[in-house]
N, C-alpha and C. Protein backbone atom coordinates (compact mmCIF):
# COMPACT_ATOMS: atom_id res chain seq x y z
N UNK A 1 -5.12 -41.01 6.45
CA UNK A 1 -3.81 -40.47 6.15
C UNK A 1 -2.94 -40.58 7.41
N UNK A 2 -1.89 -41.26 7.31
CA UNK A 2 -0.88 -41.50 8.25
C UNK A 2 -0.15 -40.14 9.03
N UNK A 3 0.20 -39.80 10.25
CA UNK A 3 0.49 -38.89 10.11
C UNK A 3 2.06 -38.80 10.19
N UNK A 4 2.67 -37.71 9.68
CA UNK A 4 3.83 -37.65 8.81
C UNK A 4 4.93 -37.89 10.45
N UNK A 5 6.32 -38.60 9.72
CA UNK A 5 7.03 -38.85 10.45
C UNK A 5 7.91 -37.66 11.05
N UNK A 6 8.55 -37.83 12.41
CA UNK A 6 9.57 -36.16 12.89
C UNK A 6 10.19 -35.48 11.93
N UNK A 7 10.97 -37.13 11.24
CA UNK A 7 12.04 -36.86 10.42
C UNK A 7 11.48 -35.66 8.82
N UNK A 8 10.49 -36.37 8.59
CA UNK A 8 9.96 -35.31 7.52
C UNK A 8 9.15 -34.36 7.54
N UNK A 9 8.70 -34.07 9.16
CA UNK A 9 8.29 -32.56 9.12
C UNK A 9 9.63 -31.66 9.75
N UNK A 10 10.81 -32.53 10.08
CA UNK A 10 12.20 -31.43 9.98
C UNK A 10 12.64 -31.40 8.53
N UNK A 11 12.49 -32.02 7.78
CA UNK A 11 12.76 -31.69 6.38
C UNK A 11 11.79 -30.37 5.49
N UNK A 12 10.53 -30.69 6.29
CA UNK A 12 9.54 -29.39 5.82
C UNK A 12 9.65 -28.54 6.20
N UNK A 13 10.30 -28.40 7.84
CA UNK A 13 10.62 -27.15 8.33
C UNK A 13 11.97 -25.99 7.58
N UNK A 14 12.72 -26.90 7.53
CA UNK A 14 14.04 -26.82 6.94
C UNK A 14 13.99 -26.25 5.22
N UNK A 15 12.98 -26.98 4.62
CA UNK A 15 12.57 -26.51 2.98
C UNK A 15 11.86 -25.00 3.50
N UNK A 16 11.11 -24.88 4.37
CA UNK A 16 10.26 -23.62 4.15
C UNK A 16 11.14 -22.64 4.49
N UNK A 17 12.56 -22.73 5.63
CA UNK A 17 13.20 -22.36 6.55
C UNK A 17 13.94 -21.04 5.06
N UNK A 18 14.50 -22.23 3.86
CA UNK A 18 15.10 -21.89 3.17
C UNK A 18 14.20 -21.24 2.44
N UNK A 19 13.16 -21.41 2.12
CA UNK A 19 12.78 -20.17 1.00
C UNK A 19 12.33 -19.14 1.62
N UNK A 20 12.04 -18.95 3.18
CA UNK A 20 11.71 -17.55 3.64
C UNK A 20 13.05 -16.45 3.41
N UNK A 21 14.46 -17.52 3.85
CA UNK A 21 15.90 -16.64 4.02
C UNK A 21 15.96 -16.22 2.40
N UNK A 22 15.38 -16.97 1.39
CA UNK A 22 15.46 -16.73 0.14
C UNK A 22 14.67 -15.14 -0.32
N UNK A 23 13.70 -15.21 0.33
CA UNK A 23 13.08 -13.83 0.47
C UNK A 23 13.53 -12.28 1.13
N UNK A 24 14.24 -12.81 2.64
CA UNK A 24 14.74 -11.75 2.80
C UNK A 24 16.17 -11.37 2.38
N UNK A 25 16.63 -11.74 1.35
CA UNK A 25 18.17 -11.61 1.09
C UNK A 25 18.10 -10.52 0.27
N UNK A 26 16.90 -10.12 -0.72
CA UNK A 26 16.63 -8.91 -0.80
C UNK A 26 17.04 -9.21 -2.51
N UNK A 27 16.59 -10.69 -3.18
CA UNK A 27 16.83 -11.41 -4.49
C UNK A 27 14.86 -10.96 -4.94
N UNK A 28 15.22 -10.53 -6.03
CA UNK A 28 14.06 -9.95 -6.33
C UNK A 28 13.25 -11.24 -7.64
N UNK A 29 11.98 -11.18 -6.70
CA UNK A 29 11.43 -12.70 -7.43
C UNK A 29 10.31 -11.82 -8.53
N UNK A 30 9.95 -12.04 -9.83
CA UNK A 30 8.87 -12.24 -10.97
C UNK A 30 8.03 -13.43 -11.25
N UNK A 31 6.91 -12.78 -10.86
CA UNK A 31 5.76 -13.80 -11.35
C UNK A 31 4.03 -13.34 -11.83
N UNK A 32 3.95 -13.93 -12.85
CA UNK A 32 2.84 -13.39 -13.74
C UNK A 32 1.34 -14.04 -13.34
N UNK A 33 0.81 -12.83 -12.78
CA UNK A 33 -0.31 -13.62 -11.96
C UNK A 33 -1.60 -13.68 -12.86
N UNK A 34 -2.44 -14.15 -12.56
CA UNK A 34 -4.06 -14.88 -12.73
C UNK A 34 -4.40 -13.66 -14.13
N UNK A 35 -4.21 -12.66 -14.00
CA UNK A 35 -4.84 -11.28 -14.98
C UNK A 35 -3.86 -10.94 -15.90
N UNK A 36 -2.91 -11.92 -15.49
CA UNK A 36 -1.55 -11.20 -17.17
C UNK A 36 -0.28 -10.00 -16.31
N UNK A 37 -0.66 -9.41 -15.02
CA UNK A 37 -0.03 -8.54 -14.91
C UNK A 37 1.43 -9.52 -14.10
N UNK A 38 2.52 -8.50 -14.82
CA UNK A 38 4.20 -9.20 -13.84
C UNK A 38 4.42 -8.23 -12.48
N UNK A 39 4.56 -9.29 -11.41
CA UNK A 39 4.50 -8.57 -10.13
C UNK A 39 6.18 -8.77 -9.56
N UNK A 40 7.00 -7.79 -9.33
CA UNK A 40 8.14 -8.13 -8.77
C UNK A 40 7.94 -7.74 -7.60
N UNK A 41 8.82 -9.35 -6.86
CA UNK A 41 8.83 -8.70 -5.14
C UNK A 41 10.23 -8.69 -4.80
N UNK A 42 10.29 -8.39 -3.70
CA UNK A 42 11.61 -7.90 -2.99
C UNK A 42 12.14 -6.31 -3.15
N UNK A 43 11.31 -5.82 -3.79
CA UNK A 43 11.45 -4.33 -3.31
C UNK A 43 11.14 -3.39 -2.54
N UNK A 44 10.01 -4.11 -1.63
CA UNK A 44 9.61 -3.69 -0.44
C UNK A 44 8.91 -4.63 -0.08
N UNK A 45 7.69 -4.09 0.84
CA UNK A 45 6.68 -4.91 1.94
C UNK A 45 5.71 -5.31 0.88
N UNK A 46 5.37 -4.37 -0.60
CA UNK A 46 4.18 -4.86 -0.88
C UNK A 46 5.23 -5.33 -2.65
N UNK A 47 4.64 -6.46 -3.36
CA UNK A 47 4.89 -6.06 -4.84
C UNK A 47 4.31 -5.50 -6.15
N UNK A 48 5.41 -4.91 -6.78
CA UNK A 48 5.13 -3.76 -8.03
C UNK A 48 4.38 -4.61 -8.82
N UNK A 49 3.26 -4.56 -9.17
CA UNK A 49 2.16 -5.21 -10.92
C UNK A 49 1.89 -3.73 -11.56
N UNK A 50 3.04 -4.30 -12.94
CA UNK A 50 2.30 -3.75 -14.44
C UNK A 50 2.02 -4.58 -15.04
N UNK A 51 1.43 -4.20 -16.08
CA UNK A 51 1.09 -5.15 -17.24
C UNK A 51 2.39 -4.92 -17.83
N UNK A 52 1.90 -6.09 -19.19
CA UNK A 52 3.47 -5.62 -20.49
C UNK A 52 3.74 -4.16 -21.08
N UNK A 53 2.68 -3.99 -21.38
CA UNK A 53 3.08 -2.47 -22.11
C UNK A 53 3.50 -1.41 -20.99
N UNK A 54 2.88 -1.21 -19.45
CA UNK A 54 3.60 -0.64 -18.69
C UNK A 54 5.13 -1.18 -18.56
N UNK A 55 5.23 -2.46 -18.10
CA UNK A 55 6.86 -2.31 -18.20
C UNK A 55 7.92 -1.86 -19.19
N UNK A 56 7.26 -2.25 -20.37
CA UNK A 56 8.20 -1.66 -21.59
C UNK A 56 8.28 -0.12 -21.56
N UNK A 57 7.52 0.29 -21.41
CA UNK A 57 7.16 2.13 -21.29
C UNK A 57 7.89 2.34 -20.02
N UNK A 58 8.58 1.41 -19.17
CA UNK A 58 9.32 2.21 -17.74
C UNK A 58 10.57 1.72 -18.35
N UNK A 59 10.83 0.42 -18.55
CA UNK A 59 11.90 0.48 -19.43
C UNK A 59 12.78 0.74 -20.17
N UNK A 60 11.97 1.99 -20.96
CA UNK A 60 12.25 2.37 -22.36
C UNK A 60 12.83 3.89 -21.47
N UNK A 61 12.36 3.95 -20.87
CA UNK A 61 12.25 5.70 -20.01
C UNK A 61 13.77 5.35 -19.01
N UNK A 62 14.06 3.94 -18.99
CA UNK A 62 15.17 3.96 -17.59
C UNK A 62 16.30 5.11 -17.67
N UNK A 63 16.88 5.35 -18.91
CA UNK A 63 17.81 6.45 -18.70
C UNK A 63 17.61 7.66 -17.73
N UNK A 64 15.82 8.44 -18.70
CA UNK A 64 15.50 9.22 -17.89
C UNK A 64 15.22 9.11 -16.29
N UNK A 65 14.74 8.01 -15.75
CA UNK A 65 14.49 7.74 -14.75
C UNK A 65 15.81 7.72 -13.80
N UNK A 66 16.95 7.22 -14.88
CA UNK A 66 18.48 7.36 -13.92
C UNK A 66 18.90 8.55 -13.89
N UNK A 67 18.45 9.25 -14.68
CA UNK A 67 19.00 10.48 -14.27
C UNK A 67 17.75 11.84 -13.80
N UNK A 68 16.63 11.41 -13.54
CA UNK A 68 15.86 12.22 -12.46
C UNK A 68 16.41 11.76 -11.34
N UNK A 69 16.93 10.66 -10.58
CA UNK A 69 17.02 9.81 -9.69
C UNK A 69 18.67 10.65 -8.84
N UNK A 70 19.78 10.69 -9.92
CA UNK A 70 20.63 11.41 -9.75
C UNK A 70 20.28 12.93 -9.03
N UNK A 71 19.89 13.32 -10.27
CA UNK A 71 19.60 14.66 -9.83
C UNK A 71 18.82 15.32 -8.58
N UNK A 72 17.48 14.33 -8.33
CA UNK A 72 16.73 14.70 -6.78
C UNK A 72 17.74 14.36 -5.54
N UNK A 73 19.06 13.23 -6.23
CA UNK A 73 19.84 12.50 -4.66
C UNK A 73 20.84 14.09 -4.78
N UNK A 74 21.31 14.10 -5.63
CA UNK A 74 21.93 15.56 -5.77
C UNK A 74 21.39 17.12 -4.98
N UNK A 75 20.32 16.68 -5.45
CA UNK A 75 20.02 18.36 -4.25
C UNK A 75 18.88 17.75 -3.11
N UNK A 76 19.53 16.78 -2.65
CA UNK A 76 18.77 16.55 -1.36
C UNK A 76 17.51 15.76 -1.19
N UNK A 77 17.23 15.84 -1.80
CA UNK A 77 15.41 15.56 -2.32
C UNK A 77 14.61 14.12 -1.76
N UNK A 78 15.44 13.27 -1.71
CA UNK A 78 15.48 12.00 -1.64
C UNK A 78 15.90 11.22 -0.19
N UNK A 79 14.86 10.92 0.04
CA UNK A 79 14.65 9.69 1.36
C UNK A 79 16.01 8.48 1.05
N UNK A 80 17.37 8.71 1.75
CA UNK A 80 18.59 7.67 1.28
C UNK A 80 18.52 6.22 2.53
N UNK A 81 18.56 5.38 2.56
CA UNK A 81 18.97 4.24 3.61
C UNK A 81 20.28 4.36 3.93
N UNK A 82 20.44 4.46 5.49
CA UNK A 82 21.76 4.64 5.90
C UNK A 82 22.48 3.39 6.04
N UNK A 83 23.53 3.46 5.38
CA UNK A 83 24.27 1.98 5.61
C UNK A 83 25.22 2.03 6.89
């Protein structure tokens, strides 16, 4: 195997360059791994896996969840990121 020219390991650098900045922009990626479960990343350091029926069941609950979410930022409760 020949080994690869400057020019196209600056093209590899440059492809990988772009999908790391793609990661930290904070664009939240889905992908359904080896066991069936959907893992979203970009919501923190590690990513969220449910299965299907867990997501539909958090789904189905989002209202409630928007408005526990309200209510704990409301009386304090809640760890906020300072902008």
């Amino acid at each position: 195997m020949a080994e690869p020219s400057y020019e196209d390991l600056k093209a590899r650098v440059a492809e990988l360059e772009k999908q790391s900045a793609s990661h930290r922009s904070g664009k939240l990626e889905f992908r359904v791994g080896e066991k069936g479960g959907v893992s979203v990343y970009g919501l923190g350091r590690f990513p969220v896996t449910l299965y299907y029926e867990q997501w539909q069941r958090l789904l189905d609950s989002a209202g409630e969840l928007r408005a526990f979410l309200e209510k704990s930022k409301a009386e304090g409760r809640l760890k906020l990121k300072e902008k």
